[in-house]
Protein backbone atom coordinates (compact mmCIF):
# COMPACT_ATOMS: atom_id res chain seq x y z
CA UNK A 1 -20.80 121.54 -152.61
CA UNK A 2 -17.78 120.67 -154.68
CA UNK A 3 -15.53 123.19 -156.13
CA UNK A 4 -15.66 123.90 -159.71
CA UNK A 5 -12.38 121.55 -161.23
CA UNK A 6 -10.07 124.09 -162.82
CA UNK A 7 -9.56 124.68 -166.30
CA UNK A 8 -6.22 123.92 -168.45
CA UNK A 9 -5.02 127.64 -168.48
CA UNK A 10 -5.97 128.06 -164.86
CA UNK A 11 -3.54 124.98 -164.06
CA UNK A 12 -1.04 126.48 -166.25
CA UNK A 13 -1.07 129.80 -164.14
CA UNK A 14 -1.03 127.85 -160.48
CA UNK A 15 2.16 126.26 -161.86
CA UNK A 16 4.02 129.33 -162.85
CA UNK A 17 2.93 130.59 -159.82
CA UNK A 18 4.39 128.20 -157.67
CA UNK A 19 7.78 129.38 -158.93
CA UNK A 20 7.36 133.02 -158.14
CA UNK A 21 7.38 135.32 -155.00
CA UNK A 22 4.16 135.91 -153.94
CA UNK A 23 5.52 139.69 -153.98
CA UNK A 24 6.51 139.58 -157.20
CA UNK A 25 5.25 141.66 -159.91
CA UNK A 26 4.84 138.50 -162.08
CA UNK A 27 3.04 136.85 -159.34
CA UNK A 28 0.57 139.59 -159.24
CA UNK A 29 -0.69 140.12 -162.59
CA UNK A 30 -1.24 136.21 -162.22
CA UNK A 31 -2.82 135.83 -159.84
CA UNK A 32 -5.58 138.92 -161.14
CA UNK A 33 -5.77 136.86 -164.64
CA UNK A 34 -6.75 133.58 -162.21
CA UNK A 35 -9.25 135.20 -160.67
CA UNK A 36 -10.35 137.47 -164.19
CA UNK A 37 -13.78 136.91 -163.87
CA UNK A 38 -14.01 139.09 -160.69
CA UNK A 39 -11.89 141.30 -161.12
CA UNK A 40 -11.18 142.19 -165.10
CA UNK A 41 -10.37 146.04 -164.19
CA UNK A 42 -7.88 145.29 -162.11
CA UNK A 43 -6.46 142.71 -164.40
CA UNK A 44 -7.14 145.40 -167.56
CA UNK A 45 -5.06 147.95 -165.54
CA UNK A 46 -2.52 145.59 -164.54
CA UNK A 47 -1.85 144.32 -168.33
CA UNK A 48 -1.29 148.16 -169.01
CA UNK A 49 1.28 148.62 -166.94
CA UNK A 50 3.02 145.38 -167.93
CA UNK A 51 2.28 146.52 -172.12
CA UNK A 52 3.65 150.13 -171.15
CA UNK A 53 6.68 148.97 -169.05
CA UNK A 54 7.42 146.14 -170.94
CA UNK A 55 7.58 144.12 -168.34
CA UNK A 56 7.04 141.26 -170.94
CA UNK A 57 10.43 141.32 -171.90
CA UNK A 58 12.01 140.88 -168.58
CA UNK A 59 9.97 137.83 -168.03
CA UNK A 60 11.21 136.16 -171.42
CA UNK A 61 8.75 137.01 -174.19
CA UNK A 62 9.17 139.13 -176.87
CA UNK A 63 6.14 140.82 -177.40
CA UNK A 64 3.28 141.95 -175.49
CA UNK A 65 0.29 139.21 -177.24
CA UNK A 66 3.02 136.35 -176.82
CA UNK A 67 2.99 137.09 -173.18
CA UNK A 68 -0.68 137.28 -172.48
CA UNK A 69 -1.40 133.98 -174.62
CA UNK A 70 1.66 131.99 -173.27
CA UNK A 71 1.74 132.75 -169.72
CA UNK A 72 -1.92 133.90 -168.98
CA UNK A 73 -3.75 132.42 -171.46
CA UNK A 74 -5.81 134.99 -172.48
CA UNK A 75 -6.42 135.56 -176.21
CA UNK A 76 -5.20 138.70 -178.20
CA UNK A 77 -8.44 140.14 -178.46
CA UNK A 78 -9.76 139.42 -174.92
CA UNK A 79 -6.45 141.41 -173.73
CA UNK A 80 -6.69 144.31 -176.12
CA UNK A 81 -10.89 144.84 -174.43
CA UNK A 82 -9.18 145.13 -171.52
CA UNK A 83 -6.49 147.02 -171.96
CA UNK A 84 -9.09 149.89 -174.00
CA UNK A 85 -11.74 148.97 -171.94
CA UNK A 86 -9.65 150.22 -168.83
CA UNK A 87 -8.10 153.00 -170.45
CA UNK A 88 -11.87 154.05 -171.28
CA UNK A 89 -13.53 154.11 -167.72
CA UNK A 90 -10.06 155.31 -166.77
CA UNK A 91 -10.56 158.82 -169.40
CA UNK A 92 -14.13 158.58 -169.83
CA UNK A 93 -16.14 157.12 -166.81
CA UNK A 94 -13.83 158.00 -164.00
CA UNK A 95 -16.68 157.74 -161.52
CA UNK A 96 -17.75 153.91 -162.48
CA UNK A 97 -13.77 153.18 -162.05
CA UNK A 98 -14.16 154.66 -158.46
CA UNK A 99 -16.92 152.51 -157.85
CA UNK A 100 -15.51 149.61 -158.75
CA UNK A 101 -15.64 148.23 -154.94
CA UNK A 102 -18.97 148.74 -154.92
CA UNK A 103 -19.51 147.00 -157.85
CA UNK A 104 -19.64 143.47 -157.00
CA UNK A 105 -18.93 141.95 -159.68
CA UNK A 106 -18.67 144.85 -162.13
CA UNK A 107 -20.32 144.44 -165.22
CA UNK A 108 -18.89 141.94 -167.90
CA UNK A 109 -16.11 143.33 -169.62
CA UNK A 110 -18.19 142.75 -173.10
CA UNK A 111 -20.76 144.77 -172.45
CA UNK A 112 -18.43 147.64 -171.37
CA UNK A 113 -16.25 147.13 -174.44
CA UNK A 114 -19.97 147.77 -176.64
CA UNK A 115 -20.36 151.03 -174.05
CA UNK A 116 -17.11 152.11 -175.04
CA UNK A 117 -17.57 151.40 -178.73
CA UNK A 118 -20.78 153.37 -178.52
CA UNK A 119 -19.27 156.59 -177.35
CA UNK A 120 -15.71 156.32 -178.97
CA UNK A 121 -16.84 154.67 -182.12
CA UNK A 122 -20.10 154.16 -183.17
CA UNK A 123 -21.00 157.83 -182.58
CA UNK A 124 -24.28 157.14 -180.59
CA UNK A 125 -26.11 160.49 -179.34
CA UNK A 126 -25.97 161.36 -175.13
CA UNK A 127 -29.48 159.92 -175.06
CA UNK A 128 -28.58 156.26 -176.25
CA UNK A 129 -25.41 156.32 -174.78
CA UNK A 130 -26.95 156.98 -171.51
CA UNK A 131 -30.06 154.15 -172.24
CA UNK A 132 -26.62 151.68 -173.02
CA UNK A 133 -25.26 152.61 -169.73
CA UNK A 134 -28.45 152.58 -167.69
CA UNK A 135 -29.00 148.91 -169.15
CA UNK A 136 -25.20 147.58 -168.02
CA UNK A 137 -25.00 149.32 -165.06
CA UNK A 138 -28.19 150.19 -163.40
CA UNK A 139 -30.23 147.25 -164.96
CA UNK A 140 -27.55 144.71 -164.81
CA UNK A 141 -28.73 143.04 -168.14
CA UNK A 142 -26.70 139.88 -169.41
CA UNK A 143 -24.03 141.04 -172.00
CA UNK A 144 -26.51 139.45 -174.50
CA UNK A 145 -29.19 141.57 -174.06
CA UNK A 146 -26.82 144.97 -174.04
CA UNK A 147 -25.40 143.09 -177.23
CA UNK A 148 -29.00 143.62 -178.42
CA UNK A 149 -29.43 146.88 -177.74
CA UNK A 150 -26.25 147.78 -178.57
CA UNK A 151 -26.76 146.39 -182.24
CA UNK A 152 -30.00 148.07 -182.51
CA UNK A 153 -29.37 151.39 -181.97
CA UNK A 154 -26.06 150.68 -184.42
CA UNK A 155 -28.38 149.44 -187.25
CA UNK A 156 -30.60 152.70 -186.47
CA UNK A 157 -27.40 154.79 -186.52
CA UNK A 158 -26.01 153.24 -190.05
CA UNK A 159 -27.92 150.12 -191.30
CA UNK A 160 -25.27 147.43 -191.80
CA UNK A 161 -23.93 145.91 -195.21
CA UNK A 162 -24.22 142.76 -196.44
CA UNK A 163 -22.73 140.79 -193.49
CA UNK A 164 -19.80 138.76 -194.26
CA UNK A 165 -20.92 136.00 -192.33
CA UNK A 166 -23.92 135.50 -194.91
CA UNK A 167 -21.43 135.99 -197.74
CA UNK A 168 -19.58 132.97 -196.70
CA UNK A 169 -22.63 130.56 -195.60
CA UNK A 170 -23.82 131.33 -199.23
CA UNK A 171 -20.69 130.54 -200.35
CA UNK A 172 -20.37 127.52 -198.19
CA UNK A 173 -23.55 126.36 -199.40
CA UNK A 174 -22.94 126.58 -203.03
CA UNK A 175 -19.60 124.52 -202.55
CA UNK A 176 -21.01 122.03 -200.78
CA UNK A 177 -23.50 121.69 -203.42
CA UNK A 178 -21.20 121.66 -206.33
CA UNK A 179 -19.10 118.94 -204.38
CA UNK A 180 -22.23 116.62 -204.39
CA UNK A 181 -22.61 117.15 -207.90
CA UNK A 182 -19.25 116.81 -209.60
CA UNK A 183 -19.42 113.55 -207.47
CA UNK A 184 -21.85 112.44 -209.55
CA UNK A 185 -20.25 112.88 -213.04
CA UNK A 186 -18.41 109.62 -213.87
CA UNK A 187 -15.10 111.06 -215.95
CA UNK A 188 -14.63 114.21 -213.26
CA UNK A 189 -10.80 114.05 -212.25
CA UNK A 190 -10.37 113.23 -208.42
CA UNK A 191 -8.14 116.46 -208.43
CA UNK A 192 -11.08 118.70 -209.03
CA UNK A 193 -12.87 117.21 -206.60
CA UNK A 194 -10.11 117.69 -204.03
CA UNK A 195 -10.07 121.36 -205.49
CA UNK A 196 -13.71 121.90 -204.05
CA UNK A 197 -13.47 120.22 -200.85
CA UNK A 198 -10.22 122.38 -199.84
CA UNK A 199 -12.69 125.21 -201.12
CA UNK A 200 -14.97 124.15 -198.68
CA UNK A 201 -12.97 123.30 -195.65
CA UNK A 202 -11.17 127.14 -196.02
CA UNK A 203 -14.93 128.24 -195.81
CA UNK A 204 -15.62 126.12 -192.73
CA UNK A 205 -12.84 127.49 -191.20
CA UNK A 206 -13.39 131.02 -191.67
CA UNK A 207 -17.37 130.28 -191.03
CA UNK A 208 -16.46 128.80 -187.32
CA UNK A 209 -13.39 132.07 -187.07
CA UNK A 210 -16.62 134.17 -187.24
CA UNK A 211 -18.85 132.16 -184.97
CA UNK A 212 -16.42 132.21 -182.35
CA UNK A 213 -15.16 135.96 -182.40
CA UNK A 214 -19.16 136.74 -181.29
CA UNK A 215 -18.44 135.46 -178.46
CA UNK A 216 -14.82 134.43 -177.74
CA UNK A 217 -14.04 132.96 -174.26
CA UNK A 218 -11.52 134.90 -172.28
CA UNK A 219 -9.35 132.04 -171.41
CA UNK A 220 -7.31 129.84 -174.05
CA UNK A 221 -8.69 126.11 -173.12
CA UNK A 222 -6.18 124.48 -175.02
């Protein structure tokens, strides 16, 4: 079987690597955000000690989400899941943390970032925090499904607003609409066309910001 060809940040870490003492520190917390898939609560605690030391700053960035985009590759929000995520099993669920080499692999970092919402949070009762956990961790459901759950007992807990993400296809949809029609009228200024289609693209953008945030990769592909 072939290995799996490595991704852009993944080559960006081997490199820095390369440069570093395998002893190092540096080398270290690189080598756990390489292999972050397997091993995200050692890579959670690691990035805590480098945030609380600032370590960061001896390695030539100047704050703590330049380091982990730059030199890891891992996005601002993936980091901060971590980060909480570790300090949560660290405070609240000492016992999964000591099982964690028994745990092979542990459960996806997601799913216990929606288990830590749910009792920090979201205010869920013993009972359906203890249904959430039995589902990530004795189950082994995919994040989606947890996601499911998770969302459920939410909407049970306090039925959401209007989501924003409908607010903006409705928006979207009514732009793109009004575009086709001033296209139509034979004395409409260009400018007022451009007008709408910026209209629209800022909506496209922040449509596809959402759509990604639901579920954002870990590592920056660019």
């Amino acid at each position: 079987m072939s290995e799996r060809p490595q991704s852009g940040g993944e080559k960006h870490i081997d490199q820095i690597m390369d440069q570093l003492d395998p002893n190092s520190e540096r080398f270290q917390v690189l080598q756990r955000a390489k292999h972050f898939k397997s091993s995200w609560v050692e890579l959670g605690e690691t990035l805590c000690l480098v945030r609380n030391k600032d370590l960061y700053r001896q390695w030539g960035y100047e704050d703590f989400d330049s380091y982990c985009s730059r030199e890891l590759r891992i996005r601002r929000d993936t980091a901060q899941k971590l980060t909480l995520n570790f300090h949560f099993l660290e405070n609240q669920e000492p016992e999964l943390l000591a099982r964690n080499e028994q745990l092979k692999p542990m459960p996806d970092y997601r799913s216990v970032d929606l288990l830590r919402q749910a009792k920090e949070e979201k205010g869920f009762s013993e009972e359906q925090y203890g249904e959430l956990k039995k589902a990530i961790i004795e189950e082994e459901r995919s994040h989606p499904a947890v996601l499911k759950q998770f969302k459920e007992v939410s909407n049970e807990i306090s039925p959401p607003e209007q989501s924003p993400l409908l607010d903006i296809k409705a928006a979207l949809s009514a732009a793109r609409r009004l575009s086709t029609a001033l296209r139509s009228v034979d004395s409409m200024e260009g400018a007022v066309i451009e007008n709408i289609d910026d209209l629209t693209e800022d909506l496209e953008k922040r449509l596809d910001q959402i759509n990604k945030s639901e579920d954002t990769p870990p590592f920056d592909t660019e």
